[in-house]
N, C-alpha and C. Protein backbone atom coordinates (compact mmCIF):
# COMPACT_ATOMS: atom_id res chain seq x y z
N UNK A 1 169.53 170.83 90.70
CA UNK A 1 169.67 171.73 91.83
C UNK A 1 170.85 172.67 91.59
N UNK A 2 170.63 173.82 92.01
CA UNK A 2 171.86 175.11 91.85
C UNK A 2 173.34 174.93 93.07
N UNK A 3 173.81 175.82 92.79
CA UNK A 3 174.67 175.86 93.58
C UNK A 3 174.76 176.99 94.52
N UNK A 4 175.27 176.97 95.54
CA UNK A 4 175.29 178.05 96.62
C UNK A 4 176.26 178.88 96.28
N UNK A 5 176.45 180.14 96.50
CA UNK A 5 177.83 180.98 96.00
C UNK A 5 178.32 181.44 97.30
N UNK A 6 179.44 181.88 98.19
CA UNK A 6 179.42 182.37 98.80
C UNK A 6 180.17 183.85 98.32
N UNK A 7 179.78 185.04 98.59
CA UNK A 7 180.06 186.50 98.53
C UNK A 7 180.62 187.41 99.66
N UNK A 8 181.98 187.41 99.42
CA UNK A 8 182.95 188.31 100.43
C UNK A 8 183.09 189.60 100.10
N UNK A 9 183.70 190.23 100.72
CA UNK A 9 184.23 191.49 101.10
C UNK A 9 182.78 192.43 100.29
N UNK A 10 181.80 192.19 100.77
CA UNK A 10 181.05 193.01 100.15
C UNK A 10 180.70 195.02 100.88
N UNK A 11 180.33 196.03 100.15
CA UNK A 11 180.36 197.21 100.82
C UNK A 11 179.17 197.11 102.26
N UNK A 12 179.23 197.59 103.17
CA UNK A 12 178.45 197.50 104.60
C UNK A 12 177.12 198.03 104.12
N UNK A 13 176.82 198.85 103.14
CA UNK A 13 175.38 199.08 102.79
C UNK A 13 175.02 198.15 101.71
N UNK A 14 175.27 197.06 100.80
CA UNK A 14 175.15 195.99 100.47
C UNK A 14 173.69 195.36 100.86
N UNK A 15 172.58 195.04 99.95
CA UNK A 15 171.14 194.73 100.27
C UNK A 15 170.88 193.68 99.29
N UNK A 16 170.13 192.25 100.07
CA UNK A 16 169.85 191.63 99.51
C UNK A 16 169.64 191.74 97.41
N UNK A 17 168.74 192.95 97.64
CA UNK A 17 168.14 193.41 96.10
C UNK A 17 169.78 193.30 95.39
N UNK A 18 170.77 193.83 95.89
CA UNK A 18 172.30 194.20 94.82
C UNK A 18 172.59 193.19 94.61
N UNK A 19 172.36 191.96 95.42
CA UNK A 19 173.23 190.53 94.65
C UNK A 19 171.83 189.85 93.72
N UNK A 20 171.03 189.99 93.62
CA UNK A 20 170.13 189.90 92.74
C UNK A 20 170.20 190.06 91.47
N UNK A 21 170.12 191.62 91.97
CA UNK A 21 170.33 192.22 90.29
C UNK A 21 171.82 192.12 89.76
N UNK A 22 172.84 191.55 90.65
CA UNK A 22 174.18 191.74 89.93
C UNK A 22 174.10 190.45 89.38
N UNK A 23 173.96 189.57 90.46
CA UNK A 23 174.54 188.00 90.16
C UNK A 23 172.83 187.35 88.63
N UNK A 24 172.23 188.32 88.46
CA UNK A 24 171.03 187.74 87.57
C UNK A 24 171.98 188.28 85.91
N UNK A 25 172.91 189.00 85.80
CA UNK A 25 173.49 188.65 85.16
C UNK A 25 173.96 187.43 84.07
N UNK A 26 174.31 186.49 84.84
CA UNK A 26 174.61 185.06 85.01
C UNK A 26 173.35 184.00 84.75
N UNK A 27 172.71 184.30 85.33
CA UNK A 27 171.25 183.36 84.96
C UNK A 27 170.15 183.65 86.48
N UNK A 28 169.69 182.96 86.64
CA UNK A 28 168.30 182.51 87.57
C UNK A 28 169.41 182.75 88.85
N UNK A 29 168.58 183.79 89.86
CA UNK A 29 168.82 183.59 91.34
C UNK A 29 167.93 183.07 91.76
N UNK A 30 167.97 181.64 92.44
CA UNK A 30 167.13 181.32 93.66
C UNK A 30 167.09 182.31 94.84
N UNK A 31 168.06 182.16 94.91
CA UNK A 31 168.20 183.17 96.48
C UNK A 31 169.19 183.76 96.49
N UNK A 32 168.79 185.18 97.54
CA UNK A 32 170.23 186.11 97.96
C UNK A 32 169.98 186.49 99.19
N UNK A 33 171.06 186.68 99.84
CA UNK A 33 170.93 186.65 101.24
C UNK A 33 172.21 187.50 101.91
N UNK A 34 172.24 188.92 102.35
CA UNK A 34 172.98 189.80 102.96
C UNK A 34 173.27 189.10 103.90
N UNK A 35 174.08 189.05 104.95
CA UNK A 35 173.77 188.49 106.05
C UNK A 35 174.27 189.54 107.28
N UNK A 36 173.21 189.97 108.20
CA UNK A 36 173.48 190.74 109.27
C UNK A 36 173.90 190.46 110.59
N UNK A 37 174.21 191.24 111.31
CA UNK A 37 174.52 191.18 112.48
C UNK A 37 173.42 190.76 112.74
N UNK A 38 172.85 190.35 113.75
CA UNK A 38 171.51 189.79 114.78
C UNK A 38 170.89 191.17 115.83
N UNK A 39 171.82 191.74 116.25
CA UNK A 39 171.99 192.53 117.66
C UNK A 39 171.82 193.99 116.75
N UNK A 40 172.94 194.70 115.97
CA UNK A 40 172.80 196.00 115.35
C UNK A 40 171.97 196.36 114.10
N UNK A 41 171.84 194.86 112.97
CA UNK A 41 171.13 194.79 111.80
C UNK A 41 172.16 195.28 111.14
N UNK A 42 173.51 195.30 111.00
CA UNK A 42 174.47 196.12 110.00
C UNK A 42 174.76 194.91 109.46
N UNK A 43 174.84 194.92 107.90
CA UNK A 43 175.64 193.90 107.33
C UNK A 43 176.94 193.48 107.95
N UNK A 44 177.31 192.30 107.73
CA UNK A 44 178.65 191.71 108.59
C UNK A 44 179.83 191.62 106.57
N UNK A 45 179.16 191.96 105.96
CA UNK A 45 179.98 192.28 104.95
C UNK A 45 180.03 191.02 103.91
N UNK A 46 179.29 189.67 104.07
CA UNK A 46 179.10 188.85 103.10
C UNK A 46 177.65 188.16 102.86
N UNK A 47 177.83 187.54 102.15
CA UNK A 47 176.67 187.27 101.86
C UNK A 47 176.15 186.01 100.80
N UNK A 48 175.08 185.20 100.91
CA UNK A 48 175.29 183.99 99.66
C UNK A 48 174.25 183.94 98.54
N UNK A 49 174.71 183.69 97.79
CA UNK A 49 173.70 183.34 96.36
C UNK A 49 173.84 182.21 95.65
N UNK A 50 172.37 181.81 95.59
CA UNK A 50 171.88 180.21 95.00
C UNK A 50 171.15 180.43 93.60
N UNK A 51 172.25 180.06 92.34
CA UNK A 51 172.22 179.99 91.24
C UNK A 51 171.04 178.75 91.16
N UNK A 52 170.41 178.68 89.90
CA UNK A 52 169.76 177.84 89.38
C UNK A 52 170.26 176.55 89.07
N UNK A 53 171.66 176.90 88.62
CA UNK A 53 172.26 175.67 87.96
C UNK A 53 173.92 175.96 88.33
N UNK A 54 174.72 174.86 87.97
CA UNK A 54 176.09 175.01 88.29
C UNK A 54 177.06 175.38 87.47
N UNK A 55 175.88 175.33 86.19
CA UNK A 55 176.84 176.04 84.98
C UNK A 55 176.99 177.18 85.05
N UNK A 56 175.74 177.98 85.75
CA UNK A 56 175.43 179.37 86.30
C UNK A 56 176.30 179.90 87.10
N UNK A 57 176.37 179.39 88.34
CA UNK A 57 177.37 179.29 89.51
C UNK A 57 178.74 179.35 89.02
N UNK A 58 179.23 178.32 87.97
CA UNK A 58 180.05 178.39 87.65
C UNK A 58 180.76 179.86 86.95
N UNK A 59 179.40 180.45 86.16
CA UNK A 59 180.06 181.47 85.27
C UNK A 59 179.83 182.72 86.15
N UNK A 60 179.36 182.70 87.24
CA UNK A 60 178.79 183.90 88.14
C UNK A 60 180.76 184.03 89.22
N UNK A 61 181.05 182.79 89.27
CA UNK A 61 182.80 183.03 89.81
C UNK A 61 183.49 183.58 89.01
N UNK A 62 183.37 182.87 87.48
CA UNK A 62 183.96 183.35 86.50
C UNK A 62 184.09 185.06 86.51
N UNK A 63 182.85 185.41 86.45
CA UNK A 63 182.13 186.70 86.06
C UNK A 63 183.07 187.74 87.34
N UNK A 64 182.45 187.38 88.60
CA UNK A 64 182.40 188.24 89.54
C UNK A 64 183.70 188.11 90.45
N UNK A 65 184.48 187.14 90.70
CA UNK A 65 185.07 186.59 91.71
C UNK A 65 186.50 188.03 91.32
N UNK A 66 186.72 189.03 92.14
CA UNK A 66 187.77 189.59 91.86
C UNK A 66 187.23 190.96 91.40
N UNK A 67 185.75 191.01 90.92
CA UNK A 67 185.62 192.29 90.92
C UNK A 67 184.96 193.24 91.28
N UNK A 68 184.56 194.60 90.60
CA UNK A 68 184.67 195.82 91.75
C UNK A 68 183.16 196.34 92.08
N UNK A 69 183.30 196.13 93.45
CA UNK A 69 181.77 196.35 93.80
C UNK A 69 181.54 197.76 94.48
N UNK A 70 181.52 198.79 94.39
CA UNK A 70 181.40 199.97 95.07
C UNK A 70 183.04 199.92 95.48
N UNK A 71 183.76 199.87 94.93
CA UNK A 71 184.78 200.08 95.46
C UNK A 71 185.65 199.01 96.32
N UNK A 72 185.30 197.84 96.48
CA UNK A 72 185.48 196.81 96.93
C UNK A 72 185.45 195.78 95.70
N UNK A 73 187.20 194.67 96.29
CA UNK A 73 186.72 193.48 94.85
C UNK A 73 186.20 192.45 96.00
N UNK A 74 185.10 191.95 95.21
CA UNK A 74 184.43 190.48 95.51
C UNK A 74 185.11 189.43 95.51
N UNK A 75 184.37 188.61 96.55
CA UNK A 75 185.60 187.32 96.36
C UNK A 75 184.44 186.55 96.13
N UNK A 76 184.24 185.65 95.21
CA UNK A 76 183.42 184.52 94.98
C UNK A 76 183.06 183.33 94.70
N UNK A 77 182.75 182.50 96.14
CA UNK A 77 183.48 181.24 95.53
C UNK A 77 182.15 179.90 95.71
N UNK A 78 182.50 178.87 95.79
CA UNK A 78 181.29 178.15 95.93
C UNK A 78 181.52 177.66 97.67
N UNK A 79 180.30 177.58 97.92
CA UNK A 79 179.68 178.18 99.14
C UNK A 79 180.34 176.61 100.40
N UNK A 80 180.90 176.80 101.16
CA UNK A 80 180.94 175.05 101.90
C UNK A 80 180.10 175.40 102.98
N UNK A 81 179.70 173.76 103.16
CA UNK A 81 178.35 173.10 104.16
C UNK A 81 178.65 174.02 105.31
N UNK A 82 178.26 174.80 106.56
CA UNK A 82 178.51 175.11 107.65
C UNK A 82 178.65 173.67 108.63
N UNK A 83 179.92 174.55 108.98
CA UNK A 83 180.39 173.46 109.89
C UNK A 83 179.93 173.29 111.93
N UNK A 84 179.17 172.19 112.37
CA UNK A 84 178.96 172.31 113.65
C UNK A 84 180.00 172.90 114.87
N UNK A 85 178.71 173.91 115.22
CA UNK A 85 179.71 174.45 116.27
C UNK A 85 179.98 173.50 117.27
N UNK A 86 181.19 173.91 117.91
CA UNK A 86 182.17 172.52 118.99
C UNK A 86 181.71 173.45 120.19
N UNK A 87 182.12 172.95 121.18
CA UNK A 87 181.99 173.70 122.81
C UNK A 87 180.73 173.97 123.49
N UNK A 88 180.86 174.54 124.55
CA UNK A 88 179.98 174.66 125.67
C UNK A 88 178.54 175.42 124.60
N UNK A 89 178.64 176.86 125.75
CA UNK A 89 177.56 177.94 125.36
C UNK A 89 178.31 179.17 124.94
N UNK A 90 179.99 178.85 124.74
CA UNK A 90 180.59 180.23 124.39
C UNK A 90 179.90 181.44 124.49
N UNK A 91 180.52 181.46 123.93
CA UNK A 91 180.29 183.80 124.41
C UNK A 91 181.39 184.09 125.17
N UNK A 92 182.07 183.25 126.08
CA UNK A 92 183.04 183.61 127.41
C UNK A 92 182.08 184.17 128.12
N UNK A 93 182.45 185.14 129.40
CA UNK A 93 181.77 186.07 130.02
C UNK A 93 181.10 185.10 130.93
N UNK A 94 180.52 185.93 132.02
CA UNK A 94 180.62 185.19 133.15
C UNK A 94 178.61 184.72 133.28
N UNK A 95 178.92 183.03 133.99
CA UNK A 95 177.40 183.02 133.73
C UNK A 95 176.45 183.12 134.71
N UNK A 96 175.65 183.12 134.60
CA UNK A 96 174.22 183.97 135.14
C UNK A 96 174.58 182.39 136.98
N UNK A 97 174.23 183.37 138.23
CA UNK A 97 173.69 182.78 139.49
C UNK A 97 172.36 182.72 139.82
């Protein structure tokens, strides 16, 4: 099984297809994944990629972690589990009568 990458500071027009073709470099993408806002559809500016292997993963940090993506350096690191959200229904703001 591969490893997950996670991908920071990426440029706001940033599309699934660019971490594809960048991170295929490196070897086999399973997956790439922009990740957007929900509400506007604008990239939120990161994004993750699932190498084939961890030797892959490994050399895709090597490769990329620090450098220049449209003008922006990448930060790239290996990806951690999401952690459960704690609390109510957040948002704040006042709730529905």
């Amino acid at each position: 099984m591969g490893k997950k990458l996670y991908v920071g500071n990426l440029p706001f027009a940033a599309v699934d297809e660019n971490l594809v073709e960048i991170f295929s470099q490196c070897g086999k993408v399973e997956s790439a994944k922009v990740i957007s806002d929900r509400d506007t559809g604008r990239s939120k500016g990161f994004g993750f990629v699932e190498m084939s292997s961890d030797a892959e993963a490994q050399a895709a940090i090597a490769k990329f972690n620090g450098a220049d993506f449209d003008g922006r350096a990448l930060t790239v690191n290996e990806a951690r589990p999401m952690e459960p959200r704690t609390g109510g229904f957040g948002g704040g703001g006042r709730g529905r009568r």
